[in-house]
Protein backbone atom coordinates (compact mmCIF):
# COMPACT_ATOMS: atom_id res chain seq x y z
CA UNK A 1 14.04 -51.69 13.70
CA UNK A 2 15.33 -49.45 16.54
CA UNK A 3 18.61 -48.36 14.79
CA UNK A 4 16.40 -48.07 11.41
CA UNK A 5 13.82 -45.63 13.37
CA UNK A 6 17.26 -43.52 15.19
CA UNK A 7 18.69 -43.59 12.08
CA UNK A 8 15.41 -41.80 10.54
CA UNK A 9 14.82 -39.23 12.92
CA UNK A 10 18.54 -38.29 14.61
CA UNK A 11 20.76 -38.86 11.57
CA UNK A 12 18.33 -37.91 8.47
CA UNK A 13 16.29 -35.86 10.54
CA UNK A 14 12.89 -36.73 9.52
CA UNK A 15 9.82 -36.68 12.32
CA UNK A 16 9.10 -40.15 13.74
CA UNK A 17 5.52 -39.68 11.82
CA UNK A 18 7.02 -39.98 8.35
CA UNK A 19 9.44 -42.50 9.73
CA UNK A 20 6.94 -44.62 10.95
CA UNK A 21 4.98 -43.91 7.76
CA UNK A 22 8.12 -45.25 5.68
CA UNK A 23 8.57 -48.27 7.95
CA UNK A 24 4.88 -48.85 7.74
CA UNK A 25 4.95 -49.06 3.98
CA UNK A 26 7.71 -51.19 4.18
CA UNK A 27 5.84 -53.93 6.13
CA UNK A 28 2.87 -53.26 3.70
CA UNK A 29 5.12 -54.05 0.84
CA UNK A 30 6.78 -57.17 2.20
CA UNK A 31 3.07 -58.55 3.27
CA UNK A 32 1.80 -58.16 -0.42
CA UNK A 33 5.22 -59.21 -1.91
CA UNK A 34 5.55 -62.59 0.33
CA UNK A 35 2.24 -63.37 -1.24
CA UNK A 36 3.66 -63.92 -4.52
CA UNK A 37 6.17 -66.68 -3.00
CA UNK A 38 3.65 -69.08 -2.01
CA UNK A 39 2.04 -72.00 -4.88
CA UNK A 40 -1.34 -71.73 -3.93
CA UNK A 41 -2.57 -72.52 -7.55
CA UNK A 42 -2.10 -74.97 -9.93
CA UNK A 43 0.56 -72.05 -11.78
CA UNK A 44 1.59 -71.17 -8.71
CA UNK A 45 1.66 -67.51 -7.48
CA UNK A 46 4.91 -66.61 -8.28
CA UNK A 47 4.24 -67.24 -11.47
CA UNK A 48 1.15 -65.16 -11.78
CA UNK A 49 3.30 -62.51 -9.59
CA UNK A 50 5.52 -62.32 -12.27
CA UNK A 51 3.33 -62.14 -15.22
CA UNK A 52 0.75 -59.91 -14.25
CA UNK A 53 3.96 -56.82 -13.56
CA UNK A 54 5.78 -58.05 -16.72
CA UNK A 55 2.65 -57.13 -19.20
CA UNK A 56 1.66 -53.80 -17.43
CA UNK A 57 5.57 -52.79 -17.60
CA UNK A 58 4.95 -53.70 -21.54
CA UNK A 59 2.06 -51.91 -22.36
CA UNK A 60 3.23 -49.18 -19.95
CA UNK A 61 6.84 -48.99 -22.48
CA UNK A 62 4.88 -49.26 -25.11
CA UNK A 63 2.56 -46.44 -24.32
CA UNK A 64 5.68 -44.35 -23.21
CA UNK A 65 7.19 -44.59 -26.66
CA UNK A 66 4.20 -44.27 -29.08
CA UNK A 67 1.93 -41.30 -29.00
CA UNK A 68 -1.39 -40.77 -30.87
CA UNK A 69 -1.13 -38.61 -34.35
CA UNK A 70 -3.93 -36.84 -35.71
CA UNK A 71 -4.46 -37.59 -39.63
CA UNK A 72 -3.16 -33.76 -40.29
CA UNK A 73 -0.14 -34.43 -38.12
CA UNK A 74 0.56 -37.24 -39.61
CA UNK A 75 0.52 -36.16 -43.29
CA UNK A 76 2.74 -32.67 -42.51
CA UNK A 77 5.44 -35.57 -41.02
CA UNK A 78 4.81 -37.36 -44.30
CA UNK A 79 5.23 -34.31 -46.29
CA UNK A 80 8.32 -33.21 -44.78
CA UNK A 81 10.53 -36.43 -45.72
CA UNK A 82 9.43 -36.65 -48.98
């Protein structure tokens, strides 16, 4: 951690707040993360770890690609290929 905090504030420059702040979220990350390794249920947790992020990144692609039409909308589109 001490050549990751020098590294921060001499080399990149940043003040040893936000470098704290980024180490600080790293920790917070790797506490919630190491959660998902342990098989606390009868699944398991890595398995719910998994699932849970793999149907919000669906939806989430899903909802990226698709967008709502109004009925108007949607006939001029309609009207234009024919």
């Amino acid at each position: 951690m001490q050549y990751l905090m020098y590294f921060y504030t001499e080399v990149i420059g940043l003040s040893p707040a936000r470098a704290g702040l980024i180490y600080l979220l790293g920790m917070i990350w790797d506490a919630v993360s190491d959660q998902t390794q342990s098989d606390a249920t009868l699944l398991g947790m890595r398995v719910i770890g998994l699932l849970i992020p793999a149907v919000v990144l669906i939806v989430s692609a899903l909802l990226m690609v698709s967008y709502p039409l109004s009925k108007q909308r949607h006939e001029e589109i309609l009207a234009e290929r024919k």
